[in-house]
PDB file of N, CA and C in Angstrom:
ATOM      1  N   UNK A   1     115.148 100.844 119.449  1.00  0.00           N
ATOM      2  CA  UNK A   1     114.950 100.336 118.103  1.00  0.00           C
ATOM      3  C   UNK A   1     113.514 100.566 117.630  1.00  0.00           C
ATOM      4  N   UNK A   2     112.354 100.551 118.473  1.00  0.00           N
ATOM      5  CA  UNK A   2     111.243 100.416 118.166  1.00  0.00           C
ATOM      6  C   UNK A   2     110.804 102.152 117.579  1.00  0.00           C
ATOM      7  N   UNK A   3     111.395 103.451 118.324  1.00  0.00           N
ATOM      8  CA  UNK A   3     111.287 104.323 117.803  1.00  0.00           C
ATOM      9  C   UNK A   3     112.156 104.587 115.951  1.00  0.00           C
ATOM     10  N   UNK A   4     112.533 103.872 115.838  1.00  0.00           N
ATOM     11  CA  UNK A   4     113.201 103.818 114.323  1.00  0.00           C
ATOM     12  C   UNK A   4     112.682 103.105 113.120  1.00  0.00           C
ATOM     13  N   UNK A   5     111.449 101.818 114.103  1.00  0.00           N
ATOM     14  CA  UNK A   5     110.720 101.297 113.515  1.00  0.00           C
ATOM     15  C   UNK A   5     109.920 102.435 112.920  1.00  0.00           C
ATOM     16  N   UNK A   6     109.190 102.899 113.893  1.00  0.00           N
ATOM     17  CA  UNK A   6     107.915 104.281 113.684  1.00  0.00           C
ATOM     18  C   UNK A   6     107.918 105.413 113.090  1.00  0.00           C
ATOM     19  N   UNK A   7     109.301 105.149 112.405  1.00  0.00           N
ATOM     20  CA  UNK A   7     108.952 106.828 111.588  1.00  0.00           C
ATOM     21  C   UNK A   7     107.720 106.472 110.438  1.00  0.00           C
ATOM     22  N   UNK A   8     107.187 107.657 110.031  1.00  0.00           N
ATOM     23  CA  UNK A   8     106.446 107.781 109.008  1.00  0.00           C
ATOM     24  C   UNK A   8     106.935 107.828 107.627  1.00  0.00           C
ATOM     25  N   UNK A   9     105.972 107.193 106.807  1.00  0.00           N
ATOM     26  CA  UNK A   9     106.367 106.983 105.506  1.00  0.00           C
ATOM     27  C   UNK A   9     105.703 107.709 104.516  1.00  0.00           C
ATOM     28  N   UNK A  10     105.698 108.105 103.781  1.00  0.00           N
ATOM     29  CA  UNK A  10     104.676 108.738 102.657  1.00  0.00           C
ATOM     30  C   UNK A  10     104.744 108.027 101.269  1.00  0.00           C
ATOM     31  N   UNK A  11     103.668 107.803 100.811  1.00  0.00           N
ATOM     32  CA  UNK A  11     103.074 107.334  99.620  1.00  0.00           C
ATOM     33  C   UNK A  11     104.535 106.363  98.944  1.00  0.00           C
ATOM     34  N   UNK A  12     105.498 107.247  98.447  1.00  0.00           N
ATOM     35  CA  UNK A  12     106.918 106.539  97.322  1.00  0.00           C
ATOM     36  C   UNK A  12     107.337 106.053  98.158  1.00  0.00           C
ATOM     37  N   UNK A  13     107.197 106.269  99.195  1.00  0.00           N
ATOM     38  CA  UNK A  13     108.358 105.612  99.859  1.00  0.00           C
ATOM     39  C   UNK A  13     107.865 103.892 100.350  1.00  0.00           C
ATOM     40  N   UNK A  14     106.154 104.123 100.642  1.00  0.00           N
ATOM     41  CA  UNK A  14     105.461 102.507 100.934  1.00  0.00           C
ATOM     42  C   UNK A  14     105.649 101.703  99.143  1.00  0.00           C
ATOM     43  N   UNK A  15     105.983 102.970  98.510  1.00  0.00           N
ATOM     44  CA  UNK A  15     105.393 102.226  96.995  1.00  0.00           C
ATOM     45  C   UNK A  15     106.727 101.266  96.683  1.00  0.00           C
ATOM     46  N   UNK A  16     107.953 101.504  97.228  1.00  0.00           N
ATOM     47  CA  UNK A  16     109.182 101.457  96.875  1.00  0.00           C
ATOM     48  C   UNK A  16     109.735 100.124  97.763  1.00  0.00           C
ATOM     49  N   UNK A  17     109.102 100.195  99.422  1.00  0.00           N
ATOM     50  CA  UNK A  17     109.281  99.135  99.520  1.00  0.00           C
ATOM     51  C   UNK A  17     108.065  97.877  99.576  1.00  0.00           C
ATOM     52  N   UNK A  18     107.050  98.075  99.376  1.00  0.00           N
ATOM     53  CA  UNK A  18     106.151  96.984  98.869  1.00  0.00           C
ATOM     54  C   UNK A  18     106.123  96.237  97.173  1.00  0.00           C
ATOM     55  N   UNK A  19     106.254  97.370  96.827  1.00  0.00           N
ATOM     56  CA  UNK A  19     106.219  96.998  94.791  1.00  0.00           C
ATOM     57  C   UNK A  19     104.994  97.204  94.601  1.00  0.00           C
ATOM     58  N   UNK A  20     104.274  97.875  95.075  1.00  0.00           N
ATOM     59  CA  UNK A  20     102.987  97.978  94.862  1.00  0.00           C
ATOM     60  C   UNK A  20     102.607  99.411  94.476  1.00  0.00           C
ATOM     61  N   UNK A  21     101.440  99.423  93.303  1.00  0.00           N
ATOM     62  CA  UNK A  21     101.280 101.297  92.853  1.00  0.00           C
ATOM     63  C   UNK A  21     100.455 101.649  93.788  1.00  0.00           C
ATOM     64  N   UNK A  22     100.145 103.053  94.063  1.00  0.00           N
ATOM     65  CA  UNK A  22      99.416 103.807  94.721  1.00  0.00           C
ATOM     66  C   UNK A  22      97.623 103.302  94.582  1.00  0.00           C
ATOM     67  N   UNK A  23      97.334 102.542  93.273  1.00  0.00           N
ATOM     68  CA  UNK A  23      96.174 102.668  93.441  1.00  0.00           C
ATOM     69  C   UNK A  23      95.762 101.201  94.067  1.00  0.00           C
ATOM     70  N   UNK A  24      97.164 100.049  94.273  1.00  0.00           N
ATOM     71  CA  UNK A  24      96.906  98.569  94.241  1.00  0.00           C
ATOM     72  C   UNK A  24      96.515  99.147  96.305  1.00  0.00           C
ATOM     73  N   UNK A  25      97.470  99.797  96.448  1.00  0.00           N
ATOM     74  CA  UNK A  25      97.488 100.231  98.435  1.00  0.00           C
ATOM     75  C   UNK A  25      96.526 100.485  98.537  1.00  0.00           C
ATOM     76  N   UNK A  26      95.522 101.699  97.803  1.00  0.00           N
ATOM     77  CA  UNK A  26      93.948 102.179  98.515  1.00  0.00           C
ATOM     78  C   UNK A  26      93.628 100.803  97.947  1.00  0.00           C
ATOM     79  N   UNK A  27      93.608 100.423  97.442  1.00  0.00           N
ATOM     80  CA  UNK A  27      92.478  99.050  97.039  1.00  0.00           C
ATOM     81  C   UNK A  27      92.628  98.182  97.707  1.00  0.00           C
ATOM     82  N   UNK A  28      93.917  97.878  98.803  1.00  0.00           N
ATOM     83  CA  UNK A  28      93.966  96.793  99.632  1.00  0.00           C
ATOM     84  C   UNK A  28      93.443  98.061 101.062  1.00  0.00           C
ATOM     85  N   UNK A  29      93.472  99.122 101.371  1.00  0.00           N
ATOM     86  CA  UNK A  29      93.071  99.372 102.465  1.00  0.00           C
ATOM     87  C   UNK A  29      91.829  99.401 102.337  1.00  0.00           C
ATOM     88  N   UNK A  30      90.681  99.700 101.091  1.00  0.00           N
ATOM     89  CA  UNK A  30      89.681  99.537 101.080  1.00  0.00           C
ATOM     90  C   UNK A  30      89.014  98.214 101.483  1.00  0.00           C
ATOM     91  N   UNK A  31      89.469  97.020 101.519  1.00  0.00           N
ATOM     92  CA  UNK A  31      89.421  96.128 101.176  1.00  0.00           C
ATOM     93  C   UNK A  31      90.156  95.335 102.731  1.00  0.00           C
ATOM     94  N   UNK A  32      90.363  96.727 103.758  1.00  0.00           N
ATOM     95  CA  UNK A  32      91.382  95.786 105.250  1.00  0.00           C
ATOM     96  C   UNK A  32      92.422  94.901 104.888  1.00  0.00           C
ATOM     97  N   UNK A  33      92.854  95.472 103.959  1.00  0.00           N
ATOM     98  CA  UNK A  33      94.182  93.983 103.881  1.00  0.00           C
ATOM     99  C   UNK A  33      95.818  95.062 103.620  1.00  0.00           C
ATOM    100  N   UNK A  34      95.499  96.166 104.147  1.00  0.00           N
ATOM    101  CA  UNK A  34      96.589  96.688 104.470  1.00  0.00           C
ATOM    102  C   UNK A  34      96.459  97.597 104.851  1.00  0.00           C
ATOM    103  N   UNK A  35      97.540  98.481 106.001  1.00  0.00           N
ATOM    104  CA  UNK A  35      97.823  99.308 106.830  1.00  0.00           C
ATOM    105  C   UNK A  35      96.905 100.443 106.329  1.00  0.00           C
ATOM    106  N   UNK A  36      96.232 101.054 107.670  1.00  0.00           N
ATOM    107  CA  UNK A  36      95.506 102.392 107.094  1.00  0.00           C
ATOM    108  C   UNK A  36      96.629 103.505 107.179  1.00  0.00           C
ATOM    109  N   UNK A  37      96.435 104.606 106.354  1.00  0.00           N
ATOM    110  CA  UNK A  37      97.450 105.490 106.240  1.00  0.00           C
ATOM    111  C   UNK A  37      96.623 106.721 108.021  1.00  0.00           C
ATOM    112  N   UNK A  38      97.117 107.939 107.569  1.00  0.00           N
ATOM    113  CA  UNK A  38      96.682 108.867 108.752  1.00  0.00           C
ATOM    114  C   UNK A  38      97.349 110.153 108.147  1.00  0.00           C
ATOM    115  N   UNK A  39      96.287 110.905 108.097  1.00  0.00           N
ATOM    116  CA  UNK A  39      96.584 112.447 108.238  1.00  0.00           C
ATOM    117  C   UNK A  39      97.486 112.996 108.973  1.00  0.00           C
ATOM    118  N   UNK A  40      98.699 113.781 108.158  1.00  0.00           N
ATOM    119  CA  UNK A  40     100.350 114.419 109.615  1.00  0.00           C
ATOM    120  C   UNK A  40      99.850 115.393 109.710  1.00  0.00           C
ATOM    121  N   UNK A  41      98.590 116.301 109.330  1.00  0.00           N
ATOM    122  CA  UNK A  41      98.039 117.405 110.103  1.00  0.00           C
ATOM    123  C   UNK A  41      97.082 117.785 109.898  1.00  0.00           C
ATOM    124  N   UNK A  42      96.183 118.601 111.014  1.00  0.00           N
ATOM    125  CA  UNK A  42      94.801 118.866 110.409  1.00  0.00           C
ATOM    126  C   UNK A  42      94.129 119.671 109.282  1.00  0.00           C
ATOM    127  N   UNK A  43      93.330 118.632 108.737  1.00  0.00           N
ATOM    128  CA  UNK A  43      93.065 119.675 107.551  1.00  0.00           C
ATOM    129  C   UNK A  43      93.945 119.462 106.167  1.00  0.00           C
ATOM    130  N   UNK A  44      95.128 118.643 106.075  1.00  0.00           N
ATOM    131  CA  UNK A  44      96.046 118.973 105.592  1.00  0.00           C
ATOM    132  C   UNK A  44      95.926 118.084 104.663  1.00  0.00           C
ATOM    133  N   UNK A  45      96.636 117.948 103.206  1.00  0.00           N
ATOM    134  CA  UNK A  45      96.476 116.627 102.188  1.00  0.00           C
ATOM    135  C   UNK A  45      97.847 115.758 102.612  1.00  0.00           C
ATOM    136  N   UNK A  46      98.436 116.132 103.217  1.00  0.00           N
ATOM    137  CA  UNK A  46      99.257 115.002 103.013  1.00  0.00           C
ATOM    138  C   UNK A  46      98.768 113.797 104.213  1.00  0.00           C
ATOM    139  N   UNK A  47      99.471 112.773 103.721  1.00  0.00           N
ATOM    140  CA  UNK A  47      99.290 111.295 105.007  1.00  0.00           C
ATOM    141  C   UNK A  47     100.241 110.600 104.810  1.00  0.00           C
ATOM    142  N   UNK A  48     100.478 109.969 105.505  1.00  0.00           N
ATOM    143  CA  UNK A  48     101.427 108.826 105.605  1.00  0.00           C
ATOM    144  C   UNK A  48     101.350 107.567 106.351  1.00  0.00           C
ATOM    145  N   UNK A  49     102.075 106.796 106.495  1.00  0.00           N
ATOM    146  CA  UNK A  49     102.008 105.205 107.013  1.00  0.00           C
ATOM    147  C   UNK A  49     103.352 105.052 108.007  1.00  0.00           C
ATOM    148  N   UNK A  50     103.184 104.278 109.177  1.00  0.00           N
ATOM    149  CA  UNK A  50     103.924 104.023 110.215  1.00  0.00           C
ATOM    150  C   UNK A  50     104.800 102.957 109.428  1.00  0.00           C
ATOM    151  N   UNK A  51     106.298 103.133 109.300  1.00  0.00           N
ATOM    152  CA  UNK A  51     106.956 101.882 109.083  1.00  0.00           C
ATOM    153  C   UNK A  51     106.574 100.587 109.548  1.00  0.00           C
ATOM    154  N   UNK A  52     106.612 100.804 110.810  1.00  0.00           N
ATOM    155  CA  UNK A  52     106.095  99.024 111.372  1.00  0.00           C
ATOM    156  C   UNK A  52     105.027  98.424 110.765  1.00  0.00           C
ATOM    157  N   UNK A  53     103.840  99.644 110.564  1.00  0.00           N
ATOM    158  CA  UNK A  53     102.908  98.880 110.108  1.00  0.00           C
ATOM    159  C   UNK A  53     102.993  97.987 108.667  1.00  0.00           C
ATOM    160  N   UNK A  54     103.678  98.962 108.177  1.00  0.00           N
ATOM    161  CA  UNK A  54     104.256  98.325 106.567  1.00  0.00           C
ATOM    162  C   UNK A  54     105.135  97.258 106.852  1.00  0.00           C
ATOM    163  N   UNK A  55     106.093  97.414 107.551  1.00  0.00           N
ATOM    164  CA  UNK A  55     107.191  96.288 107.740  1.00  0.00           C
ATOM    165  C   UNK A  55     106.064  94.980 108.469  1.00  0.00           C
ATOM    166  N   UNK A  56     105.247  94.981 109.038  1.00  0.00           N
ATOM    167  CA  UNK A  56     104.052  94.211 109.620  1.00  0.00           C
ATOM    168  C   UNK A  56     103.357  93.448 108.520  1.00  0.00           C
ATOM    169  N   UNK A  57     103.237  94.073 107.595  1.00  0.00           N
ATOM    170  CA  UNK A  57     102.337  93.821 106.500  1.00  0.00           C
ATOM    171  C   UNK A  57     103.107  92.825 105.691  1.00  0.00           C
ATOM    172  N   UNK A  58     104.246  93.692 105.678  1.00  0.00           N
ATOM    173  CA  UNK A  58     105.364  92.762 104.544  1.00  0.00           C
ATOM    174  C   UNK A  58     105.754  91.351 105.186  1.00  0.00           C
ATOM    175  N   UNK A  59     105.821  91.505 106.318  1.00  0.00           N
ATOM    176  CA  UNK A  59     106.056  90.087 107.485  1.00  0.00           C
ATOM    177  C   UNK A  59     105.034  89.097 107.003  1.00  0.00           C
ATOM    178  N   UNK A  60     103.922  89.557 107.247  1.00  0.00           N
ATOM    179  CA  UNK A  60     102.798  88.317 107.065  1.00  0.00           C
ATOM    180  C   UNK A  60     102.869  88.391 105.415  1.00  0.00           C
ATOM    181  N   UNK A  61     103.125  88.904 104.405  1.00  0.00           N
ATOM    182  CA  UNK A  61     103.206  88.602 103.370  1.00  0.00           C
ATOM    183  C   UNK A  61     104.089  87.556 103.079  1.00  0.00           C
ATOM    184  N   UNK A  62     105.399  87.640 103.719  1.00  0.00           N
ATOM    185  CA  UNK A  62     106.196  86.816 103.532  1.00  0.00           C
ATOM    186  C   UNK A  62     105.671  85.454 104.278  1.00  0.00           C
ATOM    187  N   UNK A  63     105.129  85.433 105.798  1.00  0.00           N
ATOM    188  CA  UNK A  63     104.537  84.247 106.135  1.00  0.00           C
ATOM    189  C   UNK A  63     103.475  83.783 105.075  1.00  0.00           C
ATOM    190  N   UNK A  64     102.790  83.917 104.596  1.00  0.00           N
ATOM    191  CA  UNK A  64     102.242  83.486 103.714  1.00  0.00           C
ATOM    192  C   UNK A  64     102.635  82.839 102.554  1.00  0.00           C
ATOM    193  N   UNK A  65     103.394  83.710 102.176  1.00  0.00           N
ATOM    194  CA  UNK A  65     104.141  82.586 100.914  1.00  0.00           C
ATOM    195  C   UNK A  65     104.873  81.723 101.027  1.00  0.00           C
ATOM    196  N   UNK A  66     105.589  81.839 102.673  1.00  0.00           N
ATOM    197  CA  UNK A  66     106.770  80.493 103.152  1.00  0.00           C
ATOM    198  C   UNK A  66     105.299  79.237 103.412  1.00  0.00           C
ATOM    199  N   UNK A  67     103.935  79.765 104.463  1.00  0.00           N
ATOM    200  CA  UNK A  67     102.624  78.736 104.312  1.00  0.00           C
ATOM    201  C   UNK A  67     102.556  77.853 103.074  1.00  0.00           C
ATOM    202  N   UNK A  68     102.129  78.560 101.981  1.00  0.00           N
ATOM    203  CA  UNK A  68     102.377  77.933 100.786  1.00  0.00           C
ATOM    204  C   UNK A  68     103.218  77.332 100.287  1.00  0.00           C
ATOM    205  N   UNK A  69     104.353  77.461 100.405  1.00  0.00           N
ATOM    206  CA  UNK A  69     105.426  76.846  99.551  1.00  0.00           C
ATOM    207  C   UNK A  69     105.239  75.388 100.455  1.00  0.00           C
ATOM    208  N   UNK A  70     105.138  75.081 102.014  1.00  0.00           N
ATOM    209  CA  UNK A  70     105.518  74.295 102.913  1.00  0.00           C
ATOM    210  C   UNK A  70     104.586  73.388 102.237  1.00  0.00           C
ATOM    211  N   UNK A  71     103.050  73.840 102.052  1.00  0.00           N
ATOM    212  CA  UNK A  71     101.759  73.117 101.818  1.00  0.00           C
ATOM    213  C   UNK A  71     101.899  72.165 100.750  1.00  0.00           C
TER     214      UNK A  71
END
């Protein structure tokens, strides 16, 4: 299961399941508050993001707002 976690994601596809635009993601990775992306080859423009890490992200997002609601 954990290899199905790890495929790679590219840009629409984090945008699609976070709700978030391309420029809100660099502004939270600038900022450490979300997954760094990584170069799929050298030299190359494209990058992408590890599912887990996104599905990771979205986890504690959701802990957070269940924190709050409890508070």
């Amino acid at each position: 299961m954990a290899d199905q976690l790890d495929r790679i994601c590219k840009l629409p596809e984090v945008q699609n399941l976070t709700g978030l635009s391309s420029s809100r993601i660099y502004a939270l990775m600038a900022e450490g508050n979300f997954p760094s992306n990584f170069k799929l080859s050298p030299g190359g423009r494209a990058s992408g993001w590890l599912l887990s890490d996104v599905n990771k992200y979205l986890a504690g997002r959701a802990s957070e707002r269940s924190q709050c609601v409890a508070a």
